[in-house]
Structure formats: C-alpha cells, structure tokens
C-alpha atoms as a PDB file:
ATOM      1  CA  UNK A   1     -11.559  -3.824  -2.800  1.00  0.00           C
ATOM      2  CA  UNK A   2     -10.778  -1.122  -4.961  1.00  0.00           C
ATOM      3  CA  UNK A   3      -7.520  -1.008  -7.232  1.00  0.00           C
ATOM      4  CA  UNK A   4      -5.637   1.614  -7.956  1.00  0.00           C
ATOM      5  CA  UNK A   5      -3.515   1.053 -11.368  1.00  0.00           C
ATOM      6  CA  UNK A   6      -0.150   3.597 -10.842  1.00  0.00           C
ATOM      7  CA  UNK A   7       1.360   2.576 -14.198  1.00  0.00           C
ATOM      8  CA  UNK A   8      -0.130   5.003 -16.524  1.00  0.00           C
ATOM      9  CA  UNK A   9       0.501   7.880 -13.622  1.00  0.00           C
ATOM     10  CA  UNK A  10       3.145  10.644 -13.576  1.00  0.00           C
ATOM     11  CA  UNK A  11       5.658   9.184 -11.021  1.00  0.00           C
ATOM     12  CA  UNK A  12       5.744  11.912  -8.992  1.00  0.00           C
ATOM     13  CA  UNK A  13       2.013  12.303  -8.109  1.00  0.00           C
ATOM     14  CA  UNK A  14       1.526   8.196  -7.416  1.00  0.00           C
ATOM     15  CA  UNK A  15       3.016   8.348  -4.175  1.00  0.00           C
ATOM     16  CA  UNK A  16       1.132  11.538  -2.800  1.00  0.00           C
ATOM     17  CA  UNK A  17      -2.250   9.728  -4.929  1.00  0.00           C
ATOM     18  CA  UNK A  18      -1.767   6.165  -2.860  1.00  0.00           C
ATOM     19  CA  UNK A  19      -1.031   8.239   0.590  1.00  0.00           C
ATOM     20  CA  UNK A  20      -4.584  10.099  -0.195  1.00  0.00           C
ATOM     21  CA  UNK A  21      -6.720   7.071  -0.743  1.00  0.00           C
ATOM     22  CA  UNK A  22      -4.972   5.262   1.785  1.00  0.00           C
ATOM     23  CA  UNK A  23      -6.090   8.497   4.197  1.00  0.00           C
ATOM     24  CA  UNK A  24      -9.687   8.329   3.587  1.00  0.00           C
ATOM     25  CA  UNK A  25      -9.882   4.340   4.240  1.00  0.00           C
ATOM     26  CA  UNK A  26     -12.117   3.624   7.114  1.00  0.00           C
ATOM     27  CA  UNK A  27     -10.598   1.351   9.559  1.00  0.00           C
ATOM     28  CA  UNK A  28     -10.243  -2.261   8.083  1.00  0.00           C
ATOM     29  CA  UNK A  29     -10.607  -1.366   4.865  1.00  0.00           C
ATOM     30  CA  UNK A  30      -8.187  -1.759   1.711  1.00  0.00           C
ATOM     31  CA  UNK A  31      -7.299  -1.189  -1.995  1.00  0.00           C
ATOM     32  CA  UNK A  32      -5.197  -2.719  -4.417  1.00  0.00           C
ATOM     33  CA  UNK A  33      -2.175  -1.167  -5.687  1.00  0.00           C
ATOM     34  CA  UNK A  34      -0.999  -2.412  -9.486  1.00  0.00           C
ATOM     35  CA  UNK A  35       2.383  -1.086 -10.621  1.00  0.00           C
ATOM     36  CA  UNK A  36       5.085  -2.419 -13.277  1.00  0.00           C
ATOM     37  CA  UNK A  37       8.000  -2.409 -10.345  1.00  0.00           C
ATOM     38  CA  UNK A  38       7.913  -3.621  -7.114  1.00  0.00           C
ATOM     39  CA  UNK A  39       6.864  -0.489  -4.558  1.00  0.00           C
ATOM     40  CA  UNK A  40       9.585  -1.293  -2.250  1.00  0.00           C
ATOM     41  CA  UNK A  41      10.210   2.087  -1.646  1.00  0.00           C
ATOM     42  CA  UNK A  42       6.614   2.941  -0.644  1.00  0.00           C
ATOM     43  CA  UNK A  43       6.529   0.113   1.386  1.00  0.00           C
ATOM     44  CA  UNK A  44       9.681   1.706   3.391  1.00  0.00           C
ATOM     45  CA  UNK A  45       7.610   5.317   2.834  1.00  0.00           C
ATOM     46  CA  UNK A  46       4.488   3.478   5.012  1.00  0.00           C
ATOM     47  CA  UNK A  47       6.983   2.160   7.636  1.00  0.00           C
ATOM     48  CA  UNK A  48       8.173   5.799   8.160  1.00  0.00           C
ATOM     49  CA  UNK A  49       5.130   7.889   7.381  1.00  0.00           C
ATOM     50  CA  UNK A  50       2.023   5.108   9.035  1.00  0.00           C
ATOM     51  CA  UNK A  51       4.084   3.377  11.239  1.00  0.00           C
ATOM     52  CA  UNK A  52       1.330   0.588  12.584  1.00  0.00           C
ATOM     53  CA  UNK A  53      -1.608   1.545  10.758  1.00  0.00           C
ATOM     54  CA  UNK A  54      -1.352  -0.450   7.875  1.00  0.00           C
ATOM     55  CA  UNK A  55      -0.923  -4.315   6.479  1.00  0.00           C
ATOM     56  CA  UNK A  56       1.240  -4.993   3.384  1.00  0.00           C
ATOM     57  CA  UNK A  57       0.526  -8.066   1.213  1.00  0.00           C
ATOM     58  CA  UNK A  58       2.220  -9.110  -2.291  1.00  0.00           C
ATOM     59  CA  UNK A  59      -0.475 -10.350  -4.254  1.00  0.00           C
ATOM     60  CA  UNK A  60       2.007 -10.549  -7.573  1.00  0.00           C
ATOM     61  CA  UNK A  61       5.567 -10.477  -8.109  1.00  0.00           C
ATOM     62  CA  UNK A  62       6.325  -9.671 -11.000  1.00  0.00           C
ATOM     63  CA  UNK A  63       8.453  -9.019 -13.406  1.00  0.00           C
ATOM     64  CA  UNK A  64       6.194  -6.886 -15.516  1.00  0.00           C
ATOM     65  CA  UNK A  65       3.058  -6.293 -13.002  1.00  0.00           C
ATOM     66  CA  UNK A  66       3.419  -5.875  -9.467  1.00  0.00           C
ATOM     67  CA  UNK A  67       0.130  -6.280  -7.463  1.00  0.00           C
ATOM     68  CA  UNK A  68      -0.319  -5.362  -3.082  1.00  0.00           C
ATOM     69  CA  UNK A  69      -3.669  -5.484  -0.938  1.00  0.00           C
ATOM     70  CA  UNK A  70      -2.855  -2.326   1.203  1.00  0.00           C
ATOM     71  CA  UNK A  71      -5.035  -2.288   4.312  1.00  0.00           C
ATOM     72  CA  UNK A  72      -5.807   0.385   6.952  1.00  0.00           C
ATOM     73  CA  UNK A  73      -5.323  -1.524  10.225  1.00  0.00           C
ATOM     74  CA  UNK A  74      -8.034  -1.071  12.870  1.00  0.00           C
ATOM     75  CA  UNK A  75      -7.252   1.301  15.594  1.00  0.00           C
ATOM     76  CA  UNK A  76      -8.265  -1.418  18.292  1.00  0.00           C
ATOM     77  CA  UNK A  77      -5.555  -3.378  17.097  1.00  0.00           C
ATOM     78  CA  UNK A  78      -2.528  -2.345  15.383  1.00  0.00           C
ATOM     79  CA  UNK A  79       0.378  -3.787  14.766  1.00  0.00           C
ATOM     80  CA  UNK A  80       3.812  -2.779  15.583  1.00  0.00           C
ATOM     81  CA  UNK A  81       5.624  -2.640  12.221  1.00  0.00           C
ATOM     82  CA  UNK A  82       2.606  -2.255  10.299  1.00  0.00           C
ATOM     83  CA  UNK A  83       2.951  -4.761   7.631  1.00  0.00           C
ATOM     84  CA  UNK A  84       2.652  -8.437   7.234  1.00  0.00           C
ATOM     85  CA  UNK A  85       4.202 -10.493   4.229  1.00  0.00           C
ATOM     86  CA  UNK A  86       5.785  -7.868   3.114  1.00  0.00           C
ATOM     87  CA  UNK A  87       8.767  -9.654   1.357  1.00  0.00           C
END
C-alpha cells in the first residue's frame, strides 16, 4: 500500500492531492494517509463527495501523527456509508 505523507504539504492542495490518488485507485485497492491531525474533516469530505465507494480505517491516533488505510471499495459490493471504523 502506498502512503501518502500530507504533513509537509500546503494545506490547501492535500485535500484536492488525496481526492486524485484516491481517483485513480483500481477497485480494492488503497493508500495510506499520514497527517499530524486527525482528517476528520476529510473523512466527512468522503461521506459527501464518495458516498459508498470507500473504507476508512484509523491505523494511529495520535497526538502528533495521525495514520488511515483509505480503500476504494469494489463496485460489486459497496457499502452504504462508505466507511468502516471510522471513529
């Protein structure tokens, strides 16, 4: 799984950088986003923006490094909320 390390990124382009890699995932597939605050607010952004097309999982909780496996969910079987242990 590939990571993607947001904490030495403008704030303003990590957002529109995670939504891109998360676009060209094949089905299944994931990466791992590392960031010094929890991503709450993208979580809420997937909800909205990929509503059932992706899986959310805390892999650290801080306080200094926050770490998620963000996973494209199969077509054939998507969820309805699109996330799992997501708190």
């Amino acid at each position: 799984m590939d990571t993607i390390d947001v904490r030495t990124i403008i704030p303003r382009d990590r957002h529109p950088l995670i939504f891109q890699t998360f676009d060209a995932l094949a089905d299944g597939a994931g990466f791992e986003l590392v960031n010094d605050h929890d991503p709450k607010p993208l979580y809420y952004q997937f909800l909205h923006e990929r509503p059932g097309q992706f899986t959310w999982q805390y892999l650290e909780q801080g306080p200094s490094t926050w770490r998620v496996a963000i996973r494209r969910q199969s077509q054939d079987n998507p969820t309805d909320s699109g996330a799992q242990d997501h708190d």
